[in-house]
C-alpha atoms as a PDB file:
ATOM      1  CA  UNK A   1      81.071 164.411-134.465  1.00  0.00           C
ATOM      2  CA  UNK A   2      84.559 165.596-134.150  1.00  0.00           C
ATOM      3  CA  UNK A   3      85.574 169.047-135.659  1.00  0.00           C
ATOM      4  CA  UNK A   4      89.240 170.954-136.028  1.00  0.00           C
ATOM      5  CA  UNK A   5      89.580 174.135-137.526  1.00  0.00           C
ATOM      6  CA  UNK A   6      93.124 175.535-138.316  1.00  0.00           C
ATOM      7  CA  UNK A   7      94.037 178.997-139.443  1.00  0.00           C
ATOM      8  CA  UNK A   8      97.430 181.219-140.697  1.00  0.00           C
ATOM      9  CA  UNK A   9      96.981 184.883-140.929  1.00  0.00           C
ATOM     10  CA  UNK A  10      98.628 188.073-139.682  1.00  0.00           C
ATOM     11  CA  UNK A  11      98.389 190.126-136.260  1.00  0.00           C
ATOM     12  CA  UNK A  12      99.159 193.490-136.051  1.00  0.00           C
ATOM     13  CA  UNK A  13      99.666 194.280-132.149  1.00  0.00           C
ATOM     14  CA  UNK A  14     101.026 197.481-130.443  1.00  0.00           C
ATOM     15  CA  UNK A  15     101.947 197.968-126.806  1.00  0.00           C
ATOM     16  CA  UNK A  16     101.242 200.235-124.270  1.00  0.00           C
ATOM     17  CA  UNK A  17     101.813 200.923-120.576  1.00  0.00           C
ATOM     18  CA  UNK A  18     105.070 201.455-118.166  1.00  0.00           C
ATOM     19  CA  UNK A  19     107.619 199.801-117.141  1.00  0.00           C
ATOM     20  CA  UNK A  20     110.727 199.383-114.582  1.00  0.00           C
ATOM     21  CA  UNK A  21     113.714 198.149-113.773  1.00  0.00           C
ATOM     22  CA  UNK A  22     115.225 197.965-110.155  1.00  0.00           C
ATOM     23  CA  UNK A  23     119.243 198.862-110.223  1.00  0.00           C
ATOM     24  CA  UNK A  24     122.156 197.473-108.960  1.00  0.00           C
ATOM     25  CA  UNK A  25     122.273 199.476-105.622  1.00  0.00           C
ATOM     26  CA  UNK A  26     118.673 198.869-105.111  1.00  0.00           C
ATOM     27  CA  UNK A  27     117.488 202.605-104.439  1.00  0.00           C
ATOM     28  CA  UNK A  28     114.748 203.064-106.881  1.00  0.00           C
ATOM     29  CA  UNK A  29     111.130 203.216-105.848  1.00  0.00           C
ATOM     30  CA  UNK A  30     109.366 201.343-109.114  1.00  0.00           C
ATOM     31  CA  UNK A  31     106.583 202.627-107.858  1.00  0.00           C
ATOM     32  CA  UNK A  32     107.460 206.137-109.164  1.00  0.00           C
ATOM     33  CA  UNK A  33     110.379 205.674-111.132  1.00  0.00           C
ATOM     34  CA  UNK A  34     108.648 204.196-114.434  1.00  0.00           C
ATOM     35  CA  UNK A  35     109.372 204.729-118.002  1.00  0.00           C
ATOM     36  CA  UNK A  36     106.504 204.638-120.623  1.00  0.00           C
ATOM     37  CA  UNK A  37     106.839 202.425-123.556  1.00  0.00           C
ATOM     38  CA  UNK A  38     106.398 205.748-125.480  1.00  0.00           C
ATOM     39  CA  UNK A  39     109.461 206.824-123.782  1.00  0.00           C
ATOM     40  CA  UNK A  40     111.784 203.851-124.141  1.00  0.00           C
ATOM     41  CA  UNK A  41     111.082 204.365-127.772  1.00  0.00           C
ATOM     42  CA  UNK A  42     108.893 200.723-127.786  1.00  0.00           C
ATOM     43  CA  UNK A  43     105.562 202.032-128.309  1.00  0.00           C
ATOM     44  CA  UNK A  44     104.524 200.692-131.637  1.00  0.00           C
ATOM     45  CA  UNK A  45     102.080 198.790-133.719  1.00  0.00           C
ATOM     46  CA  UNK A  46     104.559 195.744-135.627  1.00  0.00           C
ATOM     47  CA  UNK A  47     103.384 193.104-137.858  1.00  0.00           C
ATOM     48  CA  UNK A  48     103.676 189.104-137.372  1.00  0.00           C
ATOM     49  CA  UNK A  49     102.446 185.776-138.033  1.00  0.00           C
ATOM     50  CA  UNK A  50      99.385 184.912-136.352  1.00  0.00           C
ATOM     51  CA  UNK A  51      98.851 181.061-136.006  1.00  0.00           C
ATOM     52  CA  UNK A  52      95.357 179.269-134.409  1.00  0.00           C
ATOM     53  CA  UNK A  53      93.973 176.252-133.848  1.00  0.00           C
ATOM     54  CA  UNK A  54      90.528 174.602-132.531  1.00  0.00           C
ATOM     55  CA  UNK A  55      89.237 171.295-132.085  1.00  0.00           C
ATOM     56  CA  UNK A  56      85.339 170.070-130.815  1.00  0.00           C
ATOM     57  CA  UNK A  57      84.136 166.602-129.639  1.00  0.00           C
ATOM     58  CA  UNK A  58      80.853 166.459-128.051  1.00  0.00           C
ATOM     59  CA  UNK A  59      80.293 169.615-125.356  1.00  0.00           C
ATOM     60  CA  UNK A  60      84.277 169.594-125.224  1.00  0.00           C
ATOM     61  CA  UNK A  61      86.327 172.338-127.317  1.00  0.00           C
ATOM     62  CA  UNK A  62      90.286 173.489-127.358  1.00  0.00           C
ATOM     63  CA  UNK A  63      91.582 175.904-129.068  1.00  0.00           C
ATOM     64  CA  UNK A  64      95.250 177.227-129.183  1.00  0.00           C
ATOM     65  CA  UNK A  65      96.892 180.489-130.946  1.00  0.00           C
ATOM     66  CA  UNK A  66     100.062 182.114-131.209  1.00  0.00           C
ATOM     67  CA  UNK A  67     101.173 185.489-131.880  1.00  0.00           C
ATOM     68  CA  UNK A  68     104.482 187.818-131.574  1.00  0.00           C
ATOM     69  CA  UNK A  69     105.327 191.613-131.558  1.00  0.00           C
ATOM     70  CA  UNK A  70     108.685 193.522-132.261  1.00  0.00           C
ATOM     71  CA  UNK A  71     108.239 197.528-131.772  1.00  0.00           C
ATOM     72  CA  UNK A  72     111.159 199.229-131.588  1.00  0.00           C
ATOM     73  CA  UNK A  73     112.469 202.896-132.018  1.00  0.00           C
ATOM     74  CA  UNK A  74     114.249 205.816-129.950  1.00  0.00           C
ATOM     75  CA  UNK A  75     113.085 208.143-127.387  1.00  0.00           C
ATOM     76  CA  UNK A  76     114.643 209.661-123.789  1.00  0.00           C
ATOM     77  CA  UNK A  77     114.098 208.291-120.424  1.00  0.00           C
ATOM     78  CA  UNK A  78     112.006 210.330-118.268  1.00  0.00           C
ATOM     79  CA  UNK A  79     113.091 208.093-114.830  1.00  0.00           C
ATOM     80  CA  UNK A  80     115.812 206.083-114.402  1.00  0.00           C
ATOM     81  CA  UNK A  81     115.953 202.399-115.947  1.00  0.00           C
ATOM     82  CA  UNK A  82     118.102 200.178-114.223  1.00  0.00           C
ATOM     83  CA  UNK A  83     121.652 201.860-114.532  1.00  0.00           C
ATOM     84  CA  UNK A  84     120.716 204.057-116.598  1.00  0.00           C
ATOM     85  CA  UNK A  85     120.125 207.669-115.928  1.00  0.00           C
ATOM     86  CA  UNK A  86     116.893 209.705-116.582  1.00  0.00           C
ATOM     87  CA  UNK A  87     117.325 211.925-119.749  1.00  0.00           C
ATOM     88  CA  UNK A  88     119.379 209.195-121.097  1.00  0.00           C
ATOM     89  CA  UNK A  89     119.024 209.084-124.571  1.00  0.00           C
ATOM     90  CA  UNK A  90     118.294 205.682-125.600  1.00  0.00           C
ATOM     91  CA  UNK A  91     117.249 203.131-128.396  1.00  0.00           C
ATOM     92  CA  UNK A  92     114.468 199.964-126.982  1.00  0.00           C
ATOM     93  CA  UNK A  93     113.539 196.906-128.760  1.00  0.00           C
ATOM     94  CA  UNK A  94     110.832 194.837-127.257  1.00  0.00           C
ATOM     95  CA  UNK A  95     110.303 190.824-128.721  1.00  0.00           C
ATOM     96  CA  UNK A  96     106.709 190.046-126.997  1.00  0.00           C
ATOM     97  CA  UNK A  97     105.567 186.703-127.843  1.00  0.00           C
ATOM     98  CA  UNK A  98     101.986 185.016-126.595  1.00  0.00           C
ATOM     99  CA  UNK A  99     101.077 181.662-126.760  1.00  0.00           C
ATOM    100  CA  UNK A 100      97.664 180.314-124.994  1.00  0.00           C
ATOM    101  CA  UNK A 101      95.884 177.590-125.002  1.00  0.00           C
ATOM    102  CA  UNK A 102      91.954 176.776-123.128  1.00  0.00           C
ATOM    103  CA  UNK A 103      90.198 173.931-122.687  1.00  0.00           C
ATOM    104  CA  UNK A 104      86.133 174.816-122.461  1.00  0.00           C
ATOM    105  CA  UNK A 105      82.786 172.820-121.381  1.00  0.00           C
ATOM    106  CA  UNK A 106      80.043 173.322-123.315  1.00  0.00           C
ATOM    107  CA  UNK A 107      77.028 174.740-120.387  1.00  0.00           C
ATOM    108  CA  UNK A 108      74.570 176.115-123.099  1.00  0.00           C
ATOM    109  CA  UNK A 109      74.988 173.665-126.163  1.00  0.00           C
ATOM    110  CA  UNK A 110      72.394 174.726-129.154  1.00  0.00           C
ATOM    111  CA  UNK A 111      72.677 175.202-132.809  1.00  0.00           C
ATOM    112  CA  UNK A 112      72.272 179.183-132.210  1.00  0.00           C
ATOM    113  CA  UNK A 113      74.538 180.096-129.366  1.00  0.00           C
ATOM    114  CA  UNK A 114      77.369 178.137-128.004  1.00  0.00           C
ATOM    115  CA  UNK A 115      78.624 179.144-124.006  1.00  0.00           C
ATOM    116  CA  UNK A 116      81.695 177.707-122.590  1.00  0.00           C
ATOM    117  CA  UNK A 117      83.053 177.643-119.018  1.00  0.00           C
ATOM    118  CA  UNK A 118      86.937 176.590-118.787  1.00  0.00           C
ATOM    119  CA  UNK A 119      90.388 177.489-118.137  1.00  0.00           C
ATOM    120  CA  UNK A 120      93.375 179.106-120.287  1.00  0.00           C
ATOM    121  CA  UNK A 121      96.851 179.220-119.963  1.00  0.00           C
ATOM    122  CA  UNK A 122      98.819 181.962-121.371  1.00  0.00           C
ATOM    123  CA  UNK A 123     102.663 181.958-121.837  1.00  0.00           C
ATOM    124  CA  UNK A 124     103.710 185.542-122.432  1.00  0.00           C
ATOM    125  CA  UNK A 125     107.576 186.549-123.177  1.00  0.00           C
ATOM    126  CA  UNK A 126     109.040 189.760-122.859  1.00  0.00           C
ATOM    127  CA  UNK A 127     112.319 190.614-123.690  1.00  0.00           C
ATOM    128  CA  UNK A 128     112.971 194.124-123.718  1.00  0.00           C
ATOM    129  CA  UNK A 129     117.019 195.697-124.432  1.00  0.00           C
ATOM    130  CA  UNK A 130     117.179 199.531-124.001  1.00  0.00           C
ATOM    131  CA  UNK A 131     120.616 200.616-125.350  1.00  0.00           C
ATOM    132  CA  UNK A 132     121.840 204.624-124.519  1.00  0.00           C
ATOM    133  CA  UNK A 133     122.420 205.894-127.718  1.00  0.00           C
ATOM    134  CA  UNK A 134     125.710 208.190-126.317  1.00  0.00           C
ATOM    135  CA  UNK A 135     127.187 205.044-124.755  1.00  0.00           C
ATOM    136  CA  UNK A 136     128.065 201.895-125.009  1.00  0.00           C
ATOM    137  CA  UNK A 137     125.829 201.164-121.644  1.00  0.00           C
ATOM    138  CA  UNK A 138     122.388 198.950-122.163  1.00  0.00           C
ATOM    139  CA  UNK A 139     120.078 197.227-119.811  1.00  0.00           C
ATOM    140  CA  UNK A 140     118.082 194.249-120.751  1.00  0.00           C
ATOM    141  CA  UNK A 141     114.670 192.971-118.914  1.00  0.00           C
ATOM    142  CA  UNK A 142     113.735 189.690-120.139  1.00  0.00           C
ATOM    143  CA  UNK A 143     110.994 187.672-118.081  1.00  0.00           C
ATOM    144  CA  UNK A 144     108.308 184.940-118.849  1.00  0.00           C
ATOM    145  CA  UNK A 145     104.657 184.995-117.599  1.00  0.00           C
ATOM    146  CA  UNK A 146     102.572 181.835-117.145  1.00  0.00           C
ATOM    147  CA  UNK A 147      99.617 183.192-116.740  1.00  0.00           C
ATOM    148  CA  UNK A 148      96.529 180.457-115.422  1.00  0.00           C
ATOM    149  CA  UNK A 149      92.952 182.048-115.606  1.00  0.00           C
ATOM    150  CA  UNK A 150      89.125 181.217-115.816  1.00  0.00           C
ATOM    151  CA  UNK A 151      87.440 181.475-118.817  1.00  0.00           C
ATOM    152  CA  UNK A 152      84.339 181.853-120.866  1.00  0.00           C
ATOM    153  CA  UNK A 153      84.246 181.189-124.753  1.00  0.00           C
ATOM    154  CA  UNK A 154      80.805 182.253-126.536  1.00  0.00           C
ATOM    155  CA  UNK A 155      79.697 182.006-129.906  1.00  0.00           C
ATOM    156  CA  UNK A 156      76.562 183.009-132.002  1.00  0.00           C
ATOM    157  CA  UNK A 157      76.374 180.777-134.895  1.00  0.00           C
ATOM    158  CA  UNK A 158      74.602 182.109-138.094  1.00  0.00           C
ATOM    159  CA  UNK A 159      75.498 179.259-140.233  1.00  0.00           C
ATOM    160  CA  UNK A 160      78.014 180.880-143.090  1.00  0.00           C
ATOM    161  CA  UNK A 161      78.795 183.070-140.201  1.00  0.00           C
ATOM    162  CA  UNK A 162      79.562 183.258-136.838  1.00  0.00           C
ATOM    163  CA  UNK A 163      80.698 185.901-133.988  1.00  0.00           C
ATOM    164  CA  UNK A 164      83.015 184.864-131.203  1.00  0.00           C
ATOM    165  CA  UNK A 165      83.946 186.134-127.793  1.00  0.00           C
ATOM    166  CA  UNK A 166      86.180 184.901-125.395  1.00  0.00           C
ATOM    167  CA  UNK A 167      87.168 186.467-122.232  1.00  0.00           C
ATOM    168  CA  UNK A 168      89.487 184.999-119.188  1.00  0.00           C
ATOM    169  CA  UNK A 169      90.947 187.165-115.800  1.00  0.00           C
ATOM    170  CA  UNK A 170      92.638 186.333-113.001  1.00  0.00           C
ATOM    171  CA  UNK A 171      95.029 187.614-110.522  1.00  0.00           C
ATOM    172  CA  UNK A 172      97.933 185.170-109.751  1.00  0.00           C
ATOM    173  CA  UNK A 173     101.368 184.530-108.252  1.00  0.00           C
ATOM    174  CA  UNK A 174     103.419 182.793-110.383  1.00  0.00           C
ATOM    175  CA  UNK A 175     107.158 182.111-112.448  1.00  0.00           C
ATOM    176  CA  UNK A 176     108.756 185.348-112.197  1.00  0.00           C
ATOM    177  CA  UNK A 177     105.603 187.579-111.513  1.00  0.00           C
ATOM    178  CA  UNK A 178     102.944 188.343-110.056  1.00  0.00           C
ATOM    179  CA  UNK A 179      99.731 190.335-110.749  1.00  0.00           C
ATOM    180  CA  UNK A 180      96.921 190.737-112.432  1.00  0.00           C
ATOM    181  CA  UNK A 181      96.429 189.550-116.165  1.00  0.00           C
ATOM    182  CA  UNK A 182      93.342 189.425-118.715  1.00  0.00           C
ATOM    183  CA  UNK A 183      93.026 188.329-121.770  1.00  0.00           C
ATOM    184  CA  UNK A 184      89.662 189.061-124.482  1.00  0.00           C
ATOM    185  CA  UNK A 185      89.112 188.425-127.995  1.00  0.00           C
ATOM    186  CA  UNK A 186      86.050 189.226-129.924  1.00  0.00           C
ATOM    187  CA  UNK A 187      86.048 187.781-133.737  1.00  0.00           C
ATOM    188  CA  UNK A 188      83.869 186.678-136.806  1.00  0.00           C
ATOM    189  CA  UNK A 189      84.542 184.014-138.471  1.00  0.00           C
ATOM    190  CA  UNK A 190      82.858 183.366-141.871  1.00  0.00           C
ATOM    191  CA  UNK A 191      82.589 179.813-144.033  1.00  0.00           C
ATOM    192  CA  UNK A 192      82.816 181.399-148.041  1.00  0.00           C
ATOM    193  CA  UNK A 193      82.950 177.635-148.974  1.00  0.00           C
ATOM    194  CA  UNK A 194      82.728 174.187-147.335  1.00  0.00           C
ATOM    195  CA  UNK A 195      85.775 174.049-145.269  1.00  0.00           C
ATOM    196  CA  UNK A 196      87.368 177.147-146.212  1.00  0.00           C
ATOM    197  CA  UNK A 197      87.306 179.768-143.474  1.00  0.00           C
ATOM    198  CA  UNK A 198      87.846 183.181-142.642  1.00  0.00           C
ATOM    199  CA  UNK A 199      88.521 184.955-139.684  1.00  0.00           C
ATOM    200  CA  UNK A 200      89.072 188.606-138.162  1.00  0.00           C
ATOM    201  CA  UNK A 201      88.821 190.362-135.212  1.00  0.00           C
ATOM    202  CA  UNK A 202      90.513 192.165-131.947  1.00  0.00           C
ATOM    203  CA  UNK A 203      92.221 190.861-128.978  1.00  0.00           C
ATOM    204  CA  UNK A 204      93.566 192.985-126.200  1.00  0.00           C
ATOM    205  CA  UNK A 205      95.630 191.136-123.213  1.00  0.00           C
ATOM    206  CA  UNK A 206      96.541 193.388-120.057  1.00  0.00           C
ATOM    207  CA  UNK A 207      99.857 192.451-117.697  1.00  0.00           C
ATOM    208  CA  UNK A 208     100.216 194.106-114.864  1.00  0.00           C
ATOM    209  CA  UNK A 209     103.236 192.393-113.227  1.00  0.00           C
ATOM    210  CA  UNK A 210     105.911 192.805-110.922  1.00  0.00           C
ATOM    211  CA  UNK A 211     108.665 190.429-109.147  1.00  0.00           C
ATOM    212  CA  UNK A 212     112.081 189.209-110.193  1.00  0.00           C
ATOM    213  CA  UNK A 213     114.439 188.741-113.439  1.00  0.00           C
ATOM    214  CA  UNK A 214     117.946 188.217-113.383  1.00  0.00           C
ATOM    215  CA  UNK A 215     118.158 188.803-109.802  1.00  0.00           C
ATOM    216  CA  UNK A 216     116.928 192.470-110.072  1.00  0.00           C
ATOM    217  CA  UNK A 217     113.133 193.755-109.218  1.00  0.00           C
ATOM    218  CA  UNK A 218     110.643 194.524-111.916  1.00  0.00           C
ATOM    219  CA  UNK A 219     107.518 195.973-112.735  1.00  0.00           C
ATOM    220  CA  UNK A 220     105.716 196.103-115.966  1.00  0.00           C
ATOM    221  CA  UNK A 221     101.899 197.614-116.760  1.00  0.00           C
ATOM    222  CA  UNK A 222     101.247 196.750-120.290  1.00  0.00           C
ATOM    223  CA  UNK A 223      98.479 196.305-122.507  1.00  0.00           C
ATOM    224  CA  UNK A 224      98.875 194.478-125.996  1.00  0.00           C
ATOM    225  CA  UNK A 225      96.013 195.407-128.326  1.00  0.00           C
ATOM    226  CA  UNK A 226      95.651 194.962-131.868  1.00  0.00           C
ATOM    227  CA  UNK A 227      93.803 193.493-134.911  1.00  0.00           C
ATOM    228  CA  UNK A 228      94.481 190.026-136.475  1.00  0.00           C
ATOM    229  CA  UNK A 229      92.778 188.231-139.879  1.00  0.00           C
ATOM    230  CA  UNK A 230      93.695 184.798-141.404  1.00  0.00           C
ATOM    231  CA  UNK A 231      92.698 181.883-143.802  1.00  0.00           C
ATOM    232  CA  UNK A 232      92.582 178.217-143.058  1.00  0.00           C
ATOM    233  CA  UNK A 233      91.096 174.998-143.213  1.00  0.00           C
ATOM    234  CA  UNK A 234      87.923 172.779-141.046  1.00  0.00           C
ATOM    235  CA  UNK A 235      87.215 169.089-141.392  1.00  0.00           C
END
């Protein structure tokens, strides 16, 4: 019998890693000359809607989920960024959005435990502006990942309550980067009435990426981690 689940909640996500920028001469090594997020003043945990959605027919399941995050702050460059110089003084705000979706066959279908093989598709946005605080200079790195990967959904069901786990990797050339990207979530999901549910839990996405935005070289090594709970509906 078909089954859809949909939820609203909240995600609270923060950002870690490096990244760089190439300039407009074309003499920096990105390999070296990196900036953390810490020191482009991004690194963060920010608040935002968290939106998900699943769906079941017979050994068949697809789920979908959406999620943003907006750190922002000051700090000093420690390597050059673009045009501007290290020891700039400077003022960063990062808008990260995620959207995936996965489609998943059922390969061990009981009552207790649930195992999945399939593929996901994540479409990750990063937009980051770093302004220098003593100028009127800025650079802006603003790129969008599709990011195609193998996957594996489990789930232990309990009855009232359930645990969920699902984990995709892959290392792929694609849009304006390539590299290596994975993507886990681990949650629990719990029924307090009949077709009321709960869920909460941790999902941690790593992009390690490099190629070309706005005609200018890039490299980014970032992990998103962070918690997210919500409320919704199944029928």
């Amino acid at each position: 019998m078909p089954h859809a689940r949909a939820y609203v909640g909240a995600s609270f996500m923060r950002v870690e890693g490096d990244t760089a920028l190439q300039n407009a001469g074309g003499s920096l090594n990105l390999g070296q000359d990196v900036n953390t997020m810490q020191d482009l003043g991004a690194e963060e945990t920010s608040g935002s809607a968290y939106l998900r959605a699943e769906a079941d027919w017979g050994p068949h399941r697809a789920r979908v989920s959406g999620f943003g995050s907006t750190p922002s702050g000051e700090g000093t460059l420690t390597n050059a960024f673009g045009d501007l110089a290290a020891g700039s003084p400077v003022r960063s705000q990062l808008d990260y959005t995620n959207v995936t979706a996965a489609y998943t066959f059922d390969v061990v279908p009981t009552s207790l435990v649930r195992v999945g093989l399939g593929v996901e598709v994540g479409v990750h946005t990063f937009d980051l502006l770093v302004d220098q605080t003593n100028s009127t200079a800025f650079e802006e790195l603003s790129a969008d990942f599709w990011t195609p990967m193998p996957c594996i959904d489990a789930e232990l069901d309990l009855g009232a309550v359930s645990f969920c786990l699902n984990v995709g990797a892959f290392d792929v050339d694609l849009g304006d980067a390539d590299g290596n990207y994975h993507d886990a979530e681990a949650f629990l999901r719990w029924e307090p009435f009949l077709g009321v549910e709960l869920i909460g839990g941790w999902r941690s996405m790593s992009i390690d990426a490099n190629g070309r935005a706005d005609d200018r070289d890039f490299r980014t090594d970032v992990d998103v981690t962070g918690w997210f709970v919500g409320g919704g509906i199944s029928f």
